[in-house]
PDB file of N, CA and C in Angstrom:
ATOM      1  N   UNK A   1     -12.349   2.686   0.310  1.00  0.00           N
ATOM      2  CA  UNK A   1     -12.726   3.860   1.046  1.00  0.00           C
ATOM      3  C   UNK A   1     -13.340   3.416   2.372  1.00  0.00           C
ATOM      4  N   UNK A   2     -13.120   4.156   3.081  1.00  0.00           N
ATOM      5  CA  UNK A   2     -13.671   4.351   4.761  1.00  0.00           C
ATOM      6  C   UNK A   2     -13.991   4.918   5.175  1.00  0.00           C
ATOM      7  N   UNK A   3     -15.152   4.621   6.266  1.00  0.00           N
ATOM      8  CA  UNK A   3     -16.666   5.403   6.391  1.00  0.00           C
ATOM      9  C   UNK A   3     -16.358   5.231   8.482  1.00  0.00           C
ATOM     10  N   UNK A   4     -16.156   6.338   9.027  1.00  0.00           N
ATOM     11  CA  UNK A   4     -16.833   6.636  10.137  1.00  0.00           C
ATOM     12  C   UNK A   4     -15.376   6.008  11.046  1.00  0.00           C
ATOM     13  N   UNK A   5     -15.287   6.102  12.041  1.00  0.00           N
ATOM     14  CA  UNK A   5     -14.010   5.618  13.338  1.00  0.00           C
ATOM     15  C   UNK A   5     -14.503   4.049  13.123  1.00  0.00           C
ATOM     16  N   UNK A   6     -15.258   3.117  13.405  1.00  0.00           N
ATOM     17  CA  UNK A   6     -15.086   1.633  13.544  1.00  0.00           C
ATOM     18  C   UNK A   6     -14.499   1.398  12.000  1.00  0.00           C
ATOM     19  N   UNK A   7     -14.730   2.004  11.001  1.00  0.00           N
ATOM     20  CA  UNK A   7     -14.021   1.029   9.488  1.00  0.00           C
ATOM     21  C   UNK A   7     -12.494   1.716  10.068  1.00  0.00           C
ATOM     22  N   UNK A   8     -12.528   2.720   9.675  1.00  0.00           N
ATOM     23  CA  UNK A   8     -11.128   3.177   9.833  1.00  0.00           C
ATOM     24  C   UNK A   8     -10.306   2.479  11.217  1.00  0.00           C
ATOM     25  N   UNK A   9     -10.884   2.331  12.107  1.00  0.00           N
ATOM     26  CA  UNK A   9     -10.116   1.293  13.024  1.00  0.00           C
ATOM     27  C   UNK A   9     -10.138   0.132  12.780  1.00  0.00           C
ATOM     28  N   UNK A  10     -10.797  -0.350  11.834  1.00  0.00           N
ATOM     29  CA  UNK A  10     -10.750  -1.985  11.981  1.00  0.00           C
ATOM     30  C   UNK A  10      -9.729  -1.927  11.004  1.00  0.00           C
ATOM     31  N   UNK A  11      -9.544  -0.828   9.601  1.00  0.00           N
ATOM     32  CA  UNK A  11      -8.490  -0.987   8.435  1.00  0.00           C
ATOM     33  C   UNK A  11      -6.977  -0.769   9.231  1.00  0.00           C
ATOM     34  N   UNK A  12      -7.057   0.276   9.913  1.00  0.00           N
ATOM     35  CA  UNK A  12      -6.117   0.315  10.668  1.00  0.00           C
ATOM     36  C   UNK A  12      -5.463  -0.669  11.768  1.00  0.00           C
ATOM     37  N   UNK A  13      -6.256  -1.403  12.396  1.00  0.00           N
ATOM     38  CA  UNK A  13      -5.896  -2.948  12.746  1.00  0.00           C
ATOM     39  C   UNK A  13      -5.693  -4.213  11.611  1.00  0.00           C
ATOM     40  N   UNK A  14      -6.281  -4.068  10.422  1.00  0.00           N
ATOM     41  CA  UNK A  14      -5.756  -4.952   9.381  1.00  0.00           C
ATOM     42  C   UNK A  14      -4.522  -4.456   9.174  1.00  0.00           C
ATOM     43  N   UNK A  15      -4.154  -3.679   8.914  1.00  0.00           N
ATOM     44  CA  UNK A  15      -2.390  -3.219   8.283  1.00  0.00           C
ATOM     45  C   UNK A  15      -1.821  -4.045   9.669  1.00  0.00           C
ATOM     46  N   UNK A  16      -1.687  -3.374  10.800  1.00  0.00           N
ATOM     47  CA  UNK A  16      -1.015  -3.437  11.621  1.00  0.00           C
ATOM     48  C   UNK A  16      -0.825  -5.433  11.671  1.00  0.00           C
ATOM     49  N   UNK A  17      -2.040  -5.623  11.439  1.00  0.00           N
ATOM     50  CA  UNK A  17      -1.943  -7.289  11.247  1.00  0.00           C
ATOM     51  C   UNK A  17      -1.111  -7.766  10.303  1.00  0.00           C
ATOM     52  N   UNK A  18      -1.714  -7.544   9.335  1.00  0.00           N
ATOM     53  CA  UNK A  18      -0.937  -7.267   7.979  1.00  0.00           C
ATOM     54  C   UNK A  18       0.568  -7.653   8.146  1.00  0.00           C
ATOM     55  N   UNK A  19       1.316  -6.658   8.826  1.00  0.00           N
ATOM     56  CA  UNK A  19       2.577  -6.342   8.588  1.00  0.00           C
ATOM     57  C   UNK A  19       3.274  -6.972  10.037  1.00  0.00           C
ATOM     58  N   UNK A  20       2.552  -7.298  11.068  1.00  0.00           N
ATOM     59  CA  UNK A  20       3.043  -7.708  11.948  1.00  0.00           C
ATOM     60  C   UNK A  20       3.680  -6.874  12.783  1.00  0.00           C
ATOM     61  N   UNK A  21       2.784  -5.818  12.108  1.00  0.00           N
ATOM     62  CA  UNK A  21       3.379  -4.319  13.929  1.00  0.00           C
ATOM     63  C   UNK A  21       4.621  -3.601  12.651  1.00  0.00           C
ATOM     64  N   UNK A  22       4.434  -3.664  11.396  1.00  0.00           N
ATOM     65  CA  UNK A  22       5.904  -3.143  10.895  1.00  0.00           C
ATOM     66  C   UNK A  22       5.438  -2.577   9.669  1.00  0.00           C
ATOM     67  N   UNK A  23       4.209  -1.608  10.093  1.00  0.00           N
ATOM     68  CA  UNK A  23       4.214  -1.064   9.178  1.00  0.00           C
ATOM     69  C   UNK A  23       4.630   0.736   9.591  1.00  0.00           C
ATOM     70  N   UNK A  24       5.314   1.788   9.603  1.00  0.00           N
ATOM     71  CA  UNK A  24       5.911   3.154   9.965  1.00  0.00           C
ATOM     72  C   UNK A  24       5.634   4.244   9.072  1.00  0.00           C
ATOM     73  N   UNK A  25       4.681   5.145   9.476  1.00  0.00           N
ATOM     74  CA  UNK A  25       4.570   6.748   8.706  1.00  0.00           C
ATOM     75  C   UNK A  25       5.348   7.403   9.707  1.00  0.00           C
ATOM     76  N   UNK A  26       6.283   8.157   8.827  1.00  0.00           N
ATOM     77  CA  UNK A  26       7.074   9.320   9.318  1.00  0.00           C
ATOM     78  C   UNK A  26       6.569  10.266   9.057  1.00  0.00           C
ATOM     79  N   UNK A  27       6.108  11.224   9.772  1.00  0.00           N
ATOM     80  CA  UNK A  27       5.792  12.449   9.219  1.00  0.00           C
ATOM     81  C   UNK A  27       7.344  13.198   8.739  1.00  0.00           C
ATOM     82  N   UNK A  28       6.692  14.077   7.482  1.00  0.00           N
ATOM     83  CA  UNK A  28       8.210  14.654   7.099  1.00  0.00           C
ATOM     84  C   UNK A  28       7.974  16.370   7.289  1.00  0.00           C
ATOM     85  N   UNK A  29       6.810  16.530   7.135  1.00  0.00           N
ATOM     86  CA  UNK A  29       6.217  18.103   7.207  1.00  0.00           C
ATOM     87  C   UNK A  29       5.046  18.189   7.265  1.00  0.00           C
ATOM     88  N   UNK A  30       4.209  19.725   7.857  1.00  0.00           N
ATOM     89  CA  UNK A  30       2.990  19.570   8.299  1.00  0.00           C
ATOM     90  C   UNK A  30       2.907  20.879   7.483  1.00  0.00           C
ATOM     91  N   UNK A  31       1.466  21.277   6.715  1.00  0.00           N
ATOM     92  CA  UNK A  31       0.781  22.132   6.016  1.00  0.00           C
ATOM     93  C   UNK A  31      -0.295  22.744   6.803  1.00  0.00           C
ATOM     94  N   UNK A  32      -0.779  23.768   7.276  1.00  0.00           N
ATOM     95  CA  UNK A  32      -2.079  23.975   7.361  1.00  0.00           C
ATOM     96  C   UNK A  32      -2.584  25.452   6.729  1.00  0.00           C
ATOM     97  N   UNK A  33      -3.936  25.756   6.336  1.00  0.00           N
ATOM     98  CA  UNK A  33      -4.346  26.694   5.805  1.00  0.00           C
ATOM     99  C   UNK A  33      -4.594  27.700   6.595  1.00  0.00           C
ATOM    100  N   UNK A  34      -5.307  27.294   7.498  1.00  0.00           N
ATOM    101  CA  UNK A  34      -5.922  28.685   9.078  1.00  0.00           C
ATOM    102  C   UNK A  34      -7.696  28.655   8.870  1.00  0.00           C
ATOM    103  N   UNK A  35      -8.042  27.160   7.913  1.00  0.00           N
ATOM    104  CA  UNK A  35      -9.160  27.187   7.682  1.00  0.00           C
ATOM    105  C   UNK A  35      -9.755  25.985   7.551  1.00  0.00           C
ATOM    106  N   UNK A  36      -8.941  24.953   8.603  1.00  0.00           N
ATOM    107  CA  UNK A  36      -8.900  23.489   8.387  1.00  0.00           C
ATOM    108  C   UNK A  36      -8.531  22.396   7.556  1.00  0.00           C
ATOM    109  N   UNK A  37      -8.191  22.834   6.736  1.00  0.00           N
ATOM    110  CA  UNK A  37      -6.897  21.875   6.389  1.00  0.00           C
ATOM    111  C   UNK A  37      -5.415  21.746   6.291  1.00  0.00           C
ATOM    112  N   UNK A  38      -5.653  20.387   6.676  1.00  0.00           N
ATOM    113  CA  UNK A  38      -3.738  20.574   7.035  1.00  0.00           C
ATOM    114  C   UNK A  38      -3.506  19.304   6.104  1.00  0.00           C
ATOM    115  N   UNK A  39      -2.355  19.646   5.675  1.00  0.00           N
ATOM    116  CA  UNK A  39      -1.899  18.515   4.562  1.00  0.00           C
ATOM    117  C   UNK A  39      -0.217  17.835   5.224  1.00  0.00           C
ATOM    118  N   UNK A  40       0.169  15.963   5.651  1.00  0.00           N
ATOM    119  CA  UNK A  40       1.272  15.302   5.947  1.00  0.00           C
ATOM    120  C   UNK A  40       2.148  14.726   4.802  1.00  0.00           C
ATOM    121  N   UNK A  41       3.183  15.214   4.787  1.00  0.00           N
ATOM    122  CA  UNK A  41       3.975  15.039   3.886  1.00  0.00           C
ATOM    123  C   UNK A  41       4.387  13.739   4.661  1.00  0.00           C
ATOM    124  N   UNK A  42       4.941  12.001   4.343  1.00  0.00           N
ATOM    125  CA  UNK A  42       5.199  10.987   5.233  1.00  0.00           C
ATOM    126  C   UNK A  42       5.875  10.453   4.693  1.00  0.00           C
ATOM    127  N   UNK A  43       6.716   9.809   4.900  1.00  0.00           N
ATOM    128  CA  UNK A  43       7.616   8.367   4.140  1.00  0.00           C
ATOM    129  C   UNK A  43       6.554   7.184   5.170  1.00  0.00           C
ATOM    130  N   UNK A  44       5.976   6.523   4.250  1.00  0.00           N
ATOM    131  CA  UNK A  44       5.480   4.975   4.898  1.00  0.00           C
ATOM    132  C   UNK A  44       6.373   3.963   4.353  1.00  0.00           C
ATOM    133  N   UNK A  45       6.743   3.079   4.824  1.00  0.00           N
ATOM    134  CA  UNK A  45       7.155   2.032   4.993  1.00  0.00           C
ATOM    135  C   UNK A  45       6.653   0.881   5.357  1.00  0.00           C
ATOM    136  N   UNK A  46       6.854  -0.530   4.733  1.00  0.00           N
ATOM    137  CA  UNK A  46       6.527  -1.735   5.493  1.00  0.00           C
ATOM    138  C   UNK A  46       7.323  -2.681   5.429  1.00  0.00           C
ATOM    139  N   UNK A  47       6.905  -3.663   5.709  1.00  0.00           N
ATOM    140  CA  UNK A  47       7.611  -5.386   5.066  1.00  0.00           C
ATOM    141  C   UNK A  47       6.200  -6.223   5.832  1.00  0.00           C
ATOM    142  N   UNK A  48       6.384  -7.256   5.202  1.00  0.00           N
ATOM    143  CA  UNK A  48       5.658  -8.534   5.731  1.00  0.00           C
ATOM    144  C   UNK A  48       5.979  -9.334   6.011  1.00  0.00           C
ATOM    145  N   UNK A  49       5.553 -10.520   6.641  1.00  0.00           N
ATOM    146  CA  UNK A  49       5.995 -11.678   6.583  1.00  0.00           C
ATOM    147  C   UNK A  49       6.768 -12.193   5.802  1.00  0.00           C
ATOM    148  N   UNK A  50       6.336 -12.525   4.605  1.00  0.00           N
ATOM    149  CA  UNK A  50       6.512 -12.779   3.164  1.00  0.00           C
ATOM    150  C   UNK A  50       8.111 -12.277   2.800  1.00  0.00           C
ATOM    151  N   UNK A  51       8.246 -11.343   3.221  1.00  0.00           N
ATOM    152  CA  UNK A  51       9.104 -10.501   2.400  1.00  0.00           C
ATOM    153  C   UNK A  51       9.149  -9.248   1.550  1.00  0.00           C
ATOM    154  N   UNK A  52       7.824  -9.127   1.325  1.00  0.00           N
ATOM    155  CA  UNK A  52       7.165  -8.073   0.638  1.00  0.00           C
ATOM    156  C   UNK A  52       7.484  -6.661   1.663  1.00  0.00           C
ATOM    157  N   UNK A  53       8.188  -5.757   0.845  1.00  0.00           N
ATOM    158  CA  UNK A  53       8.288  -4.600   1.465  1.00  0.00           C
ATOM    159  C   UNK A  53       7.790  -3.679   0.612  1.00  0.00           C
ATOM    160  N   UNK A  54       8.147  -2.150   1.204  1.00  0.00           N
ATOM    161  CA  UNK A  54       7.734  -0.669   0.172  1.00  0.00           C
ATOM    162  C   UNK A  54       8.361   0.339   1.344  1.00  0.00           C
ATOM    163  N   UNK A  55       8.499   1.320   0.460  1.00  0.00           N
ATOM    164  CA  UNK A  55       8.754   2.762   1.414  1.00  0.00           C
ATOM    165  C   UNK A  55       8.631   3.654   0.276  1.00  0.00           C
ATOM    166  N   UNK A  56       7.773   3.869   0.569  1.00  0.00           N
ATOM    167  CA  UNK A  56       7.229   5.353  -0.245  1.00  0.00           C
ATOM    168  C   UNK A  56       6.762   6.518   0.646  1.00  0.00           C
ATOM    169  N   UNK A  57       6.484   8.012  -0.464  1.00  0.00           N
ATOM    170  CA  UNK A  57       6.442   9.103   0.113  1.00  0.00           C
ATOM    171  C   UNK A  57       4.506   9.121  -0.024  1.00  0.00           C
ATOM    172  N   UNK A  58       4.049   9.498   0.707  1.00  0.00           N
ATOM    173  CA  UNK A  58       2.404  10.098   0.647  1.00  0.00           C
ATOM    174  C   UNK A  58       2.382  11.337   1.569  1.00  0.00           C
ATOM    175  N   UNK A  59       0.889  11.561   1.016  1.00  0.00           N
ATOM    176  CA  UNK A  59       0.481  13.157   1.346  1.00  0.00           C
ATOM    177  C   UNK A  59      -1.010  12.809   2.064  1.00  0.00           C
ATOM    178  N   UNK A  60      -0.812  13.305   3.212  1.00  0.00           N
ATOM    179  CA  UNK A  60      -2.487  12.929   3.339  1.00  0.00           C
ATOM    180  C   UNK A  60      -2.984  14.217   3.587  1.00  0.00           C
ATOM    181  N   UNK A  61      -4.464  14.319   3.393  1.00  0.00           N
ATOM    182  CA  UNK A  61      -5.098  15.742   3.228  1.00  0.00           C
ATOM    183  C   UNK A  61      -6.287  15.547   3.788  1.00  0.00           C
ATOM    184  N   UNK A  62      -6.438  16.234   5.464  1.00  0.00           N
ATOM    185  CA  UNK A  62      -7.460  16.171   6.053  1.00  0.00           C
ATOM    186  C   UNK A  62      -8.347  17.675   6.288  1.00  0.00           C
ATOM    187  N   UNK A  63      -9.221  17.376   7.147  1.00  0.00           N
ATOM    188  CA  UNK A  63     -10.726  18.561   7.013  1.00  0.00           C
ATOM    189  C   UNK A  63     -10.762  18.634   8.403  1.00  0.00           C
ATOM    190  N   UNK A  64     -10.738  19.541   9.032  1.00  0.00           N
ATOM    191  CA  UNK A  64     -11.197  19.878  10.580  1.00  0.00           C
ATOM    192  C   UNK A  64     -12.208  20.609  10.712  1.00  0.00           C
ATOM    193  N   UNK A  65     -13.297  20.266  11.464  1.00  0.00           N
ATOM    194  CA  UNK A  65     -14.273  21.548  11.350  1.00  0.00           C
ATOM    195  C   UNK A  65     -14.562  21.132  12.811  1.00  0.00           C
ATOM    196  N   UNK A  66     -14.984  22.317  13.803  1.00  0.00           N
ATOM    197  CA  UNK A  66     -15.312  22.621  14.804  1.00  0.00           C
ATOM    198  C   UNK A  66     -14.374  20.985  15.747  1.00  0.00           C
ATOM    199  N   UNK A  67     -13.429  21.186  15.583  1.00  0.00           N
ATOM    200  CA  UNK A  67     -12.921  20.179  16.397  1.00  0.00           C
ATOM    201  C   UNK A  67     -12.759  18.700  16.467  1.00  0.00           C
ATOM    202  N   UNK A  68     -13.076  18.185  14.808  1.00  0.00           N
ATOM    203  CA  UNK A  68     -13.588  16.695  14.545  1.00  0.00           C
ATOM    204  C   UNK A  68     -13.010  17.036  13.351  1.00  0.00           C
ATOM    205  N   UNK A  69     -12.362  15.437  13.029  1.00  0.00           N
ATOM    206  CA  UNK A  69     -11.819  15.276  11.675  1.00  0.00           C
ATOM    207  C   UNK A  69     -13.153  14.780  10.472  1.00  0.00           C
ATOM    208  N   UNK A  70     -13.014  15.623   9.675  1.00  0.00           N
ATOM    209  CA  UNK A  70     -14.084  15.355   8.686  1.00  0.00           C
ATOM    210  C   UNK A  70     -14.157  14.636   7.247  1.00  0.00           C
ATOM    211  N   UNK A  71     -12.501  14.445   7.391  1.00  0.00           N
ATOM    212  CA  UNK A  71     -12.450  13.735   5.991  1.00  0.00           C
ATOM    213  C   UNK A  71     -10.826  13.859   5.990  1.00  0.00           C
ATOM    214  N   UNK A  72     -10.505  12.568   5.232  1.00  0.00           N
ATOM    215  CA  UNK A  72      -8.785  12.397   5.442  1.00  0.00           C
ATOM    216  C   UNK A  72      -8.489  11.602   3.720  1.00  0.00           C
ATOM    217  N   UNK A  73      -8.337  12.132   3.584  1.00  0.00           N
ATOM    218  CA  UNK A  73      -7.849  11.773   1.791  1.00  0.00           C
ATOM    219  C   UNK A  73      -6.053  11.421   1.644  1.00  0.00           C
ATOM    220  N   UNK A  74      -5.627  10.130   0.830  1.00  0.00           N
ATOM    221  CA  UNK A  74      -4.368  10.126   0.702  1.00  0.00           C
ATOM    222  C   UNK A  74      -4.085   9.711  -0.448  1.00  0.00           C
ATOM    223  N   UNK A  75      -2.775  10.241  -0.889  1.00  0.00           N
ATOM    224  CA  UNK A  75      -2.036  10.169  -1.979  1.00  0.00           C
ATOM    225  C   UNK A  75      -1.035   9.903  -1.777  1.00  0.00           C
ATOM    226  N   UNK A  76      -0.579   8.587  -2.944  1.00  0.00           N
ATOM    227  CA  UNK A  76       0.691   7.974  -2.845  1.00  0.00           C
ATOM    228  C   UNK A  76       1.323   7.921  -3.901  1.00  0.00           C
ATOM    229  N   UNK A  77       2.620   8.042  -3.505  1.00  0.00           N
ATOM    230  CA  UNK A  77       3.615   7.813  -4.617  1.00  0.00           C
ATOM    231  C   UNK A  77       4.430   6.221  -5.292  1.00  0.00           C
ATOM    232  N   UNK A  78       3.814   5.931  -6.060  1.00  0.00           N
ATOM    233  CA  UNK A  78       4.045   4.622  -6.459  1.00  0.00           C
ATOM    234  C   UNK A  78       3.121   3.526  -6.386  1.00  0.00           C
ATOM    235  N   UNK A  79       1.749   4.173  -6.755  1.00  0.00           N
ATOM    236  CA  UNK A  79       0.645   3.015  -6.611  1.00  0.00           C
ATOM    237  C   UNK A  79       0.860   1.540  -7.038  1.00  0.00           C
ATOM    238  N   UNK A  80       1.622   1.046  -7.972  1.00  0.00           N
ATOM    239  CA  UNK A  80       1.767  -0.194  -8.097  1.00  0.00           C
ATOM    240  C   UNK A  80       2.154  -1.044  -6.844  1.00  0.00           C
ATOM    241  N   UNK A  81       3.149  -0.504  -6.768  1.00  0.00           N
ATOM    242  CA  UNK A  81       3.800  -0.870  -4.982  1.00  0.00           C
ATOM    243  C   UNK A  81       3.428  -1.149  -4.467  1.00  0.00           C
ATOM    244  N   UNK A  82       3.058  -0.052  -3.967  1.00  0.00           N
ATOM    245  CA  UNK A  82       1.726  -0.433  -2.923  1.00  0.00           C
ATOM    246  C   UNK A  82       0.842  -1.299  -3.123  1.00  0.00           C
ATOM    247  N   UNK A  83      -0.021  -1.518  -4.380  1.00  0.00           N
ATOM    248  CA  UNK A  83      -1.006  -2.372  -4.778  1.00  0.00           C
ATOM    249  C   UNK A  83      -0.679  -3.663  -4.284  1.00  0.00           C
ATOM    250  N   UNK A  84       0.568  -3.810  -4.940  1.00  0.00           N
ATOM    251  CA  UNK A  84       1.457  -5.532  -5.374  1.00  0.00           C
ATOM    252  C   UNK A  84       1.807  -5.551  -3.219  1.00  0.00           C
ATOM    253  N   UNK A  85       2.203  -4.712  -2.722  1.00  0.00           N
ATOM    254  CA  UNK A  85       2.630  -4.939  -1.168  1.00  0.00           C
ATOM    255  C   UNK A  85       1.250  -5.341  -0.910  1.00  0.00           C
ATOM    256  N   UNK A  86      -0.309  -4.974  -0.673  1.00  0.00           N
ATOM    257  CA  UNK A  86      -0.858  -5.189   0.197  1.00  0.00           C
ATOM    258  C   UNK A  86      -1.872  -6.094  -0.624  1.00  0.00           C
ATOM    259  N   UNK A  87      -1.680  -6.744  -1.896  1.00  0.00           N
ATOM    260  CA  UNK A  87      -2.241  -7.692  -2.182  1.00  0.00           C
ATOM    261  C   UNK A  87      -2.308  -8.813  -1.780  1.00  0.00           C
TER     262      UNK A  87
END
């Protein structure tokens, strides 16, 4: 879990390290309520160095309040995968 813009940017510069610039969320569809939340339907994708790839579907589910993101929650499809990719 990640706490505040510097973790979330530094996790977000580990992937990108990670994968060597090759890691891709597609957005596939956008949700919103009319009451701040909007939910991304995505295909992510990677590979590594290694060889290690994945492409799976996730959902991420964020919080807007007065103009600031307040919380971003995600769900994935195929947690092993993923696990075994970014181990």
């Amino acid at each position: 879990m990640h706490h505040g813009s510097n973790e979330i940017m530094a996790y977000l510069a580990e992937s990108a390290q990670l994968t060597v610039g090759m890691l891709r969320a597609v957005p596939q569809s956008f949700m919103a309520d009319g009451k701040g939340r909007v939910s991304v339907l995505a295909q992510v994708s990677g590979t590594r160095p290694d060889g290690r790839a994945f492409d799976n579907p996730q959902i991420v589910l964020g919080t807007i309040d007065r103009g600031r993101v307040r919380s971003i929650d995600q769900f994935i499809g195929g947690p092993a995968a993923v696990a075994a990719f970014w181990a």
